[in-house]
N, C-alpha and C. Protein backbone atom coordinates (compact mmCIF):
# COMPACT_ATOMS: atom_id res chain seq x y z
N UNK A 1 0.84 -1.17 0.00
CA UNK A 1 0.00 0.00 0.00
C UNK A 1 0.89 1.24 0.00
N UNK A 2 1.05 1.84 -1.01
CA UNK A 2 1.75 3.51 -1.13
C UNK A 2 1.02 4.50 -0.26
N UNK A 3 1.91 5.11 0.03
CA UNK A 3 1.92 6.08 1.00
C UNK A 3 0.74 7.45 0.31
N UNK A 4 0.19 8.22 1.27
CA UNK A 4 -0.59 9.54 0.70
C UNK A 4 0.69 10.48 0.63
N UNK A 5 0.28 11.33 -0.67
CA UNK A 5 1.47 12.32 -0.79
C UNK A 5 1.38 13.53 0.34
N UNK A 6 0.60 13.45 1.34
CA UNK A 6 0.42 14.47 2.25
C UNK A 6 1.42 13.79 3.45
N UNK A 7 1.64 12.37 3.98
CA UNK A 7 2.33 11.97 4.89
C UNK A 7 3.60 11.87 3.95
N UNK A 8 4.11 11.43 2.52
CA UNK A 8 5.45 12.10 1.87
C UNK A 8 5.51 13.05 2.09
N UNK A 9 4.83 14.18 2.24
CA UNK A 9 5.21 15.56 2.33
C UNK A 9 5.90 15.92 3.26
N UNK A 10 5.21 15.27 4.72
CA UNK A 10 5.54 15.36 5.77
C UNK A 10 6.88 14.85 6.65
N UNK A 11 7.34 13.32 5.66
CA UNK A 11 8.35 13.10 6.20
C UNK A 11 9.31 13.95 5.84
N UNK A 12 9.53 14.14 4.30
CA UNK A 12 10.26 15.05 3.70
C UNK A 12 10.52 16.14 4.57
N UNK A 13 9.41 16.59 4.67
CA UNK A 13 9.72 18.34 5.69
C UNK A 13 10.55 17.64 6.95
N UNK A 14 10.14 16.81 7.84
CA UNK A 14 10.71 16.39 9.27
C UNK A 14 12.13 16.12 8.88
N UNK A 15 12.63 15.37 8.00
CA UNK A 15 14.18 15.39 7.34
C UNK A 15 14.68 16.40 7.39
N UNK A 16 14.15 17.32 6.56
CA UNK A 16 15.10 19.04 6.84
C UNK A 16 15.23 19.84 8.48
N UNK A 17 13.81 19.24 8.83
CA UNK A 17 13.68 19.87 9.73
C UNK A 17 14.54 19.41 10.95
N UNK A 18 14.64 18.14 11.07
CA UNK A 18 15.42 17.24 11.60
C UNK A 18 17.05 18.01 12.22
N UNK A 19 17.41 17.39 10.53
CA UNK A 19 18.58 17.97 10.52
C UNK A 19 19.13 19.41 10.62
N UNK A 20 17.67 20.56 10.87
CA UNK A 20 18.86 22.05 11.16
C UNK A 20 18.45 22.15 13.02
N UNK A 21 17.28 21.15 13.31
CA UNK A 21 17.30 21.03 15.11
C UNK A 21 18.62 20.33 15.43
N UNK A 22 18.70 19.91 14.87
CA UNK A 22 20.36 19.03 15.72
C UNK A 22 21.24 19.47 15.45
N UNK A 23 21.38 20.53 14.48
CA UNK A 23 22.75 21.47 14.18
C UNK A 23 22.29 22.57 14.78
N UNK A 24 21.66 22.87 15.48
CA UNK A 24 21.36 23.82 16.25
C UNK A 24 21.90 23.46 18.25
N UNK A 25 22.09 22.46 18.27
CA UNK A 25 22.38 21.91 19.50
C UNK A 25 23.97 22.39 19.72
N UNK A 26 24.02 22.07 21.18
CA UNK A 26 25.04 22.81 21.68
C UNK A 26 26.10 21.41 21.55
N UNK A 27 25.89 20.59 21.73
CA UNK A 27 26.64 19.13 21.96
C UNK A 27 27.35 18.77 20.27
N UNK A 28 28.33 18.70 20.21
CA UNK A 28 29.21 18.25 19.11
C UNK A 28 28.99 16.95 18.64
N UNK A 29 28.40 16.13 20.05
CA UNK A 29 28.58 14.59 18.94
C UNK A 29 26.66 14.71 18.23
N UNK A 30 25.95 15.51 18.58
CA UNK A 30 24.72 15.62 18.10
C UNK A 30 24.33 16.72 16.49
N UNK A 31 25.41 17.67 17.18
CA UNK A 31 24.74 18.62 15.58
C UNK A 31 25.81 18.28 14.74
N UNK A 32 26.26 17.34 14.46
CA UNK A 32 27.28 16.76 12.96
C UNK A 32 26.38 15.24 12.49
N UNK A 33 25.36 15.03 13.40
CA UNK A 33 24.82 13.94 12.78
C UNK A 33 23.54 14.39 11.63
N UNK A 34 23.40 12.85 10.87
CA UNK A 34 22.83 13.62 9.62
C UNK A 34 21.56 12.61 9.98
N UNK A 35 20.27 13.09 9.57
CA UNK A 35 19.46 12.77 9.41
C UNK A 35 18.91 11.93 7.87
N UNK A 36 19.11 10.84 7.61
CA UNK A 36 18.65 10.24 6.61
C UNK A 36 17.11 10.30 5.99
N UNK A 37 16.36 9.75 6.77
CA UNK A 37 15.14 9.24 6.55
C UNK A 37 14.33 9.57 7.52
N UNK A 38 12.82 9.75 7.69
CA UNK A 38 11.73 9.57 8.36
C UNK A 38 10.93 8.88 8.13
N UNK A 39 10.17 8.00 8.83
CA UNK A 39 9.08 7.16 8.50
C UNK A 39 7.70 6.96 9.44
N UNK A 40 7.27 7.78 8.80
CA UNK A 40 5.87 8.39 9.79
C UNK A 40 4.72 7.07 9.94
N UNK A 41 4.21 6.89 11.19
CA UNK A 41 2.84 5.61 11.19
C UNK A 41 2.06 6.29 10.38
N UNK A 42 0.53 5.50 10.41
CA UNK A 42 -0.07 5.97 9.16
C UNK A 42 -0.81 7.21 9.43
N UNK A 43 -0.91 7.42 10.67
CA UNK A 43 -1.63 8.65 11.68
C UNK A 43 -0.83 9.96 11.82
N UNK A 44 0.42 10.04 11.55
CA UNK A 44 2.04 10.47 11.96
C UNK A 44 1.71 10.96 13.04
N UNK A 45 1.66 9.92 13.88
CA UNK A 45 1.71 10.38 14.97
C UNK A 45 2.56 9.50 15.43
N UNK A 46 3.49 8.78 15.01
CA UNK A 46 4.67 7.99 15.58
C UNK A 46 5.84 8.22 14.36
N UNK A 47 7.24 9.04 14.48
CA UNK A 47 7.88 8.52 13.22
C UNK A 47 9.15 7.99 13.66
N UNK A 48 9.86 7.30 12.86
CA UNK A 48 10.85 6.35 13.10
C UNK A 48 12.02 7.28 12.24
N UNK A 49 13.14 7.97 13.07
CA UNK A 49 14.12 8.74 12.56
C UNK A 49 15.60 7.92 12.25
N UNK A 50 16.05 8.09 10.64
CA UNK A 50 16.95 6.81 10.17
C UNK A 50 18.22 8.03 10.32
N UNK A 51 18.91 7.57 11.50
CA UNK A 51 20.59 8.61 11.40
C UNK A 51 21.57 7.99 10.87
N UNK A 52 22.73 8.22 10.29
CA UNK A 52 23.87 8.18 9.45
C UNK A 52 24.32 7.49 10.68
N UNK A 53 25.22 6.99 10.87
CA UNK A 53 26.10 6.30 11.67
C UNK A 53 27.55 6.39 11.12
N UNK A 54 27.81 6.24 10.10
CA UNK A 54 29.00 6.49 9.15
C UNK A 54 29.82 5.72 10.21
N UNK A 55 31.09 6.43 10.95
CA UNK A 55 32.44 5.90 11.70
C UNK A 55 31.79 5.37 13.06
N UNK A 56 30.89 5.77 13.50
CA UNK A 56 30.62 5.73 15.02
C UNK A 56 30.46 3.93 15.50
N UNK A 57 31.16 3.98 16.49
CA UNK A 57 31.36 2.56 17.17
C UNK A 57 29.90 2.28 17.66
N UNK A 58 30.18 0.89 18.55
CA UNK A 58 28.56 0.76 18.69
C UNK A 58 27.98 1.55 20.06
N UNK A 59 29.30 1.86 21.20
CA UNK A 59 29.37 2.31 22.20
C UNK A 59 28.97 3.67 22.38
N UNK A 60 28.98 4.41 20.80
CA UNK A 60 29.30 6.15 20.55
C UNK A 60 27.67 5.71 20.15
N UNK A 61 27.23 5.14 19.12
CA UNK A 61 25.92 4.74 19.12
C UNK A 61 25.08 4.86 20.16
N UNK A 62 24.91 3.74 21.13
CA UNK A 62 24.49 3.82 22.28
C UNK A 62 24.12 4.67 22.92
N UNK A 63 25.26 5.93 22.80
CA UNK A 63 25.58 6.87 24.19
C UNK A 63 24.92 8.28 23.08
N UNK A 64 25.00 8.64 21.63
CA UNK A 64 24.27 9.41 20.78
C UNK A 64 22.68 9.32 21.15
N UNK A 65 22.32 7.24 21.25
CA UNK A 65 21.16 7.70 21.77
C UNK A 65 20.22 8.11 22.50
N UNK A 66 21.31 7.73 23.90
CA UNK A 66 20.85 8.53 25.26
C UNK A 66 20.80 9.94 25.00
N UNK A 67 21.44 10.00 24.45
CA UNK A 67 21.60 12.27 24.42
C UNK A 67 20.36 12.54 23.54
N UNK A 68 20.16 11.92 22.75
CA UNK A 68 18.84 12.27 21.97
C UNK A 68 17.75 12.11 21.98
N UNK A 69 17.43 11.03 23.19
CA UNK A 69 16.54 11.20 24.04
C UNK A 69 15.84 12.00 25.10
N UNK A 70 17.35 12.54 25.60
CA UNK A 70 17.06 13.68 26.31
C UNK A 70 16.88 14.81 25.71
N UNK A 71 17.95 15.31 24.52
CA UNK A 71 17.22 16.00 23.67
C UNK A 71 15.87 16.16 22.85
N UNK A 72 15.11 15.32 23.14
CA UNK A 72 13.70 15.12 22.17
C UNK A 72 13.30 16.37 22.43
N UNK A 73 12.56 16.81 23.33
CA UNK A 73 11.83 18.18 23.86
C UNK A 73 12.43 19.36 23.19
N UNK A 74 13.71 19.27 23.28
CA UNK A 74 14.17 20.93 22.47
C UNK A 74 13.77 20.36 20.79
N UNK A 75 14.38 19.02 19.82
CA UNK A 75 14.20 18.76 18.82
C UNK A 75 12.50 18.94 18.27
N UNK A 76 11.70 18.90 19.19
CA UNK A 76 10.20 18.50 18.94
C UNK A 76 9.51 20.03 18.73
N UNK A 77 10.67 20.95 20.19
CA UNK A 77 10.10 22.16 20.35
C UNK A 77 10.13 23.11 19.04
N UNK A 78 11.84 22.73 18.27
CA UNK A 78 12.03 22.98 17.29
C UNK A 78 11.07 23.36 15.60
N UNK A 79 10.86 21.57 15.93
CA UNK A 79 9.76 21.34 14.75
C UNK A 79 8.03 22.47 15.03
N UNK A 80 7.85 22.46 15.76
CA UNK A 80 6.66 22.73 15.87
C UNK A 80 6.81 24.24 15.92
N UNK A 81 7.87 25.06 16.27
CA UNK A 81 8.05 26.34 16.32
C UNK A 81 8.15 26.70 14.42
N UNK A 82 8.95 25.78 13.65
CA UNK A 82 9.36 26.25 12.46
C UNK A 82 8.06 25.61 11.57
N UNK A 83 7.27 24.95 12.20
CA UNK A 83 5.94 24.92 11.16
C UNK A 83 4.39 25.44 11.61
N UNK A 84 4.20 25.78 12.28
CA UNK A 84 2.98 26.08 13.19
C UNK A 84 2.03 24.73 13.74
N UNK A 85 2.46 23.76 13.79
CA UNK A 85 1.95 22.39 13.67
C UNK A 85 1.44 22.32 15.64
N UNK A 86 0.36 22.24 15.20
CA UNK A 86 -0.24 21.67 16.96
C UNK A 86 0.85 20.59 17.89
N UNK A 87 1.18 19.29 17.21
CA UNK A 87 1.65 18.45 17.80
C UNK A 87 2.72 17.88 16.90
N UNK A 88 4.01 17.52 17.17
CA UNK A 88 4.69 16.86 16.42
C UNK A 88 4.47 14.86 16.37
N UNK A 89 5.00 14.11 15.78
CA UNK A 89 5.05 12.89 15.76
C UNK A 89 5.97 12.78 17.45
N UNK A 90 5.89 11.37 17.76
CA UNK A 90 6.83 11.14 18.76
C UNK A 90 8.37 10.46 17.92
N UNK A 91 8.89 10.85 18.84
CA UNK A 91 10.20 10.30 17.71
C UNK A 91 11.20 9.37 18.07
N UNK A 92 11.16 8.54 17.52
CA UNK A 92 12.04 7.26 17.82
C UNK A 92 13.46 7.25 16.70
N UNK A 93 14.74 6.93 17.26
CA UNK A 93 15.81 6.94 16.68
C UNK A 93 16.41 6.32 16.52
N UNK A 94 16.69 5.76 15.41
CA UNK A 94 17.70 4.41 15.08
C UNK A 94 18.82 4.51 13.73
N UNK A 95 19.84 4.01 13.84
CA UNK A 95 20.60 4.46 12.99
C UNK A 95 20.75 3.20 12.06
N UNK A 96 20.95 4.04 10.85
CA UNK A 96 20.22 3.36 9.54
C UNK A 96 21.44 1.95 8.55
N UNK A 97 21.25 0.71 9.27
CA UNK A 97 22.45 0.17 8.64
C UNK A 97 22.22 0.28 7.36
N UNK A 98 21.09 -0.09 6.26
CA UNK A 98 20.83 -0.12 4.89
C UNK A 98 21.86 0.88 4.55
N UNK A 99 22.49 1.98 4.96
CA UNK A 99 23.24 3.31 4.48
C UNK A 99 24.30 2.41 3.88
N UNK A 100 25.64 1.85 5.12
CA UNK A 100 26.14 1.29 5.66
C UNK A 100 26.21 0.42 4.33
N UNK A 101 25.36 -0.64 4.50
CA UNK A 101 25.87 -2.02 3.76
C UNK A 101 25.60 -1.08 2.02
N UNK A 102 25.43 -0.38 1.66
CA UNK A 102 25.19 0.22 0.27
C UNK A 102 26.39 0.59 0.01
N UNK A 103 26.95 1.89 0.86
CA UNK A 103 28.46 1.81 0.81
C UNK A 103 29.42 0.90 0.85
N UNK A 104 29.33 -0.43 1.05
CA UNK A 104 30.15 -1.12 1.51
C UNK A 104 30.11 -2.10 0.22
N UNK A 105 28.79 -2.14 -0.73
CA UNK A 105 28.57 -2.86 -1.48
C UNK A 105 29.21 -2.19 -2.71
N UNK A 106 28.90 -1.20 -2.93
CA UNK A 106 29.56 -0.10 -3.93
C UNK A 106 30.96 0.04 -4.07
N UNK A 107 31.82 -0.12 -2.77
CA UNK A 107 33.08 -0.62 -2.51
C UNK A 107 33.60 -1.66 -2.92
N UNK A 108 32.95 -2.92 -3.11
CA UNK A 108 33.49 -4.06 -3.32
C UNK A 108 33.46 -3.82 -5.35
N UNK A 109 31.95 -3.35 -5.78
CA UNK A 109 31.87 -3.19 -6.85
C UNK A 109 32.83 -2.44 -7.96
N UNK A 110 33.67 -0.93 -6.95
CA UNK A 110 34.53 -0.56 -7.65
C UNK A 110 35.94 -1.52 -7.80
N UNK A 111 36.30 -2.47 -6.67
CA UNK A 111 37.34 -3.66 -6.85
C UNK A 111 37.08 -4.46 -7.84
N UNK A 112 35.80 -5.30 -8.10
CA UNK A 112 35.73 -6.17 -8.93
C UNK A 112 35.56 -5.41 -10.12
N UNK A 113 35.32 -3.95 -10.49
CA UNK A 113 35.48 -3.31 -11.62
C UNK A 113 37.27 -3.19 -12.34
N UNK A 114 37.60 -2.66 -10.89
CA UNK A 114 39.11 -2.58 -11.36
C UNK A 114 39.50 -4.22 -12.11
């Protein structure tokens, strides 16, 4: 079942939006992370936020997601200040291996090219 282009719309916007709340943060290991993806329930009232992980160990993982938990409230306060939106989604954070194994696949592809 494809998505309504009004909840595409929406993840789209939460992506940008995403990513200038966390470059707005005071904490270094938080505003250099990149926001990939959003994936809103069908209500958006739940979305599932896909972060870059790139170098980060699993330990720096872990400890990114404690901080961004505690950060939710300023990130949420964010969103809702830069759109006029009553309520934001709740936001859950997980970092996106699919990134990860694409790069890694693309890597092997330029070897067996050579």
């Amino acid at each position: 079942m494809s998505k309504s282009i009004k909840l595409q719309r929406k993840e789209s916007l939460l992506v940008e939006l995403l990513n200038e709340a966390l470059s707005t943060l005071n904490d270094g290991r938080l505003n250099t992370l990149q926001v990939l993806d959003v994936v809103c329930s069908r209500g958006a009232d739940d979305a599932k936020v896909y972060l870059e992980k790139s170098i980060l160990s699993p330990q720096e993982q872990k400890e990114i997601l404690k901080l961004l938990k505690k950060a939710n409230g300023l990130i949420s306060r964010y969103c809702l200040e830069s759109t006029g939106w009553y309520k934001t989604p709740k936001f859950t954070y997980t970092f996106d291996e699919l990134y990860s194994k694409e790069v890694r696949m693309e890597e092997l592809f330029k070897k067996i090219s050579k």
